[in-house]
Protein backbone atom coordinates (compact mmCIF):
# COMPACT_ATOMS: atom_id res chain seq x y z
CA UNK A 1 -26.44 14.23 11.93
CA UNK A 2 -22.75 15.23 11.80
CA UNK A 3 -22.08 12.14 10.22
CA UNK A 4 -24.33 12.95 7.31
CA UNK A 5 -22.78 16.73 6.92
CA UNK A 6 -19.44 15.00 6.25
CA UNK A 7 -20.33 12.06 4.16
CA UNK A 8 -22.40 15.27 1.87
CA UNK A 9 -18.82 17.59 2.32
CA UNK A 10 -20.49 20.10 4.42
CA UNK A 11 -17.27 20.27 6.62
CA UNK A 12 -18.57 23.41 8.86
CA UNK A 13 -22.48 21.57 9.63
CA UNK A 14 -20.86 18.80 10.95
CA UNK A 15 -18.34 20.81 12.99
CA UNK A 16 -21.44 22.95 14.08
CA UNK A 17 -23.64 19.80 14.86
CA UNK A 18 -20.45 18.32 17.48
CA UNK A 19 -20.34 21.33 18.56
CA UNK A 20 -23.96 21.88 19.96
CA UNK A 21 -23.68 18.16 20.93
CA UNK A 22 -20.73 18.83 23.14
CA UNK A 23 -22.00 21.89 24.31
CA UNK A 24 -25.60 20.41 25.78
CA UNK A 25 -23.74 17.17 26.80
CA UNK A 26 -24.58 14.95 24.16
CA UNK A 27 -22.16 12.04 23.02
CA UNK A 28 -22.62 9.36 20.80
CA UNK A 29 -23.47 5.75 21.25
CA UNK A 30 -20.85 3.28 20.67
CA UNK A 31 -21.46 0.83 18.45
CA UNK A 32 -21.50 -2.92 19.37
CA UNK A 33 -20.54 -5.64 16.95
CA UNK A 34 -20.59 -9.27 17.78
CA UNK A 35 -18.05 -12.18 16.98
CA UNK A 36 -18.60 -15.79 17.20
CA UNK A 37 -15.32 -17.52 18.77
CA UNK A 38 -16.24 -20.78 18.37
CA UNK A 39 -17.45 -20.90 22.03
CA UNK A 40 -20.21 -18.49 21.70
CA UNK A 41 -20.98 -15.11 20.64
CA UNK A 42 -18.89 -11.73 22.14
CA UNK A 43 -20.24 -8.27 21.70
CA UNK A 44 -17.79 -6.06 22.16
CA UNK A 45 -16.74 -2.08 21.25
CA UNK A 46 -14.23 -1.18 19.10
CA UNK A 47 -10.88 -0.84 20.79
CA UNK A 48 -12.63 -1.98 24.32
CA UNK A 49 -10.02 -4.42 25.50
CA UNK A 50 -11.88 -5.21 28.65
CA UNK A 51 -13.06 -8.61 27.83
CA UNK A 52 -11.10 -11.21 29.03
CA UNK A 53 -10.75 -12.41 25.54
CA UNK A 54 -10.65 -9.11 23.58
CA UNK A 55 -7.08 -10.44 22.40
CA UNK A 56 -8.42 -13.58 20.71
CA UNK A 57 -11.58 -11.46 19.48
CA UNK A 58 -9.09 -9.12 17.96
CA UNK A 59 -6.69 -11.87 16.42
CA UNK A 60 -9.78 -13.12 14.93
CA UNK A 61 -10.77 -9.74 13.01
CA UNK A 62 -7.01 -9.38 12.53
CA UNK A 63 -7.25 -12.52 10.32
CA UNK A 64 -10.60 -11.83 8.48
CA UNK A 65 -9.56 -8.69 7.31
CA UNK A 66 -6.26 -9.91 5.82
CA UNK A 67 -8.41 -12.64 4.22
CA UNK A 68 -10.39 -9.83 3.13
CA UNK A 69 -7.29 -7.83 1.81
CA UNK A 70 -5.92 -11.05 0.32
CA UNK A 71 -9.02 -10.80 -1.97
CA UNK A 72 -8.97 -7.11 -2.53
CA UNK A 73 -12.59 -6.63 -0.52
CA UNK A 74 -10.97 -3.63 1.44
CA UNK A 75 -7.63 -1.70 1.81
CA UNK A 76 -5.61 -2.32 4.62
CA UNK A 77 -5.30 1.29 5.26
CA UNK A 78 -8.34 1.10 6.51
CA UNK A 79 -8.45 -1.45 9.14
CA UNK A 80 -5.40 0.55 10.37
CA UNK A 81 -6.50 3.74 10.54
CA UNK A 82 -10.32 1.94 12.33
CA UNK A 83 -7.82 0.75 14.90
């Protein structure tokens, strides 16, 4: 729901919503995303580093988004500010 207030501009909702969230105890649910290495699929969670092979997982979206970048699909900035 706060995500909605802010994508709309309605700064103070969305600060409202987290804060009733916080306040009952409510968090949100990381998302998972999945990444084929060549030996199987990983699901992982962004910045979650406790897979044994988070490094190569990472490497691997390292290189897709500069492939991406290479072709102007998204700005750099981005991936640097997701991570």
């Amino acid at each position: 729901m706060a995500n909605l207030c802010t994508q709309a501009g309605r700064w103070e909702e969305a600060e409202m919503v987290r804060d009733k969230m916080k306040k009952i105890g409510l968090k949100k649910i990381p998302g998972t995303s999945w990444i084929d290495t060549g030996k199987g699929l990983r699901s992982f969670i962004a910045k979650d580093g406790s897979c044994e092979r988070s490094n190569e997982m990472y490497e691997m979206i390292e290189g897709v988004v500069e492939s991406m970048s290479d072709k102007e699909c998204i700005m750099k900035q981005e991936f640097d500010e997701a991570f």
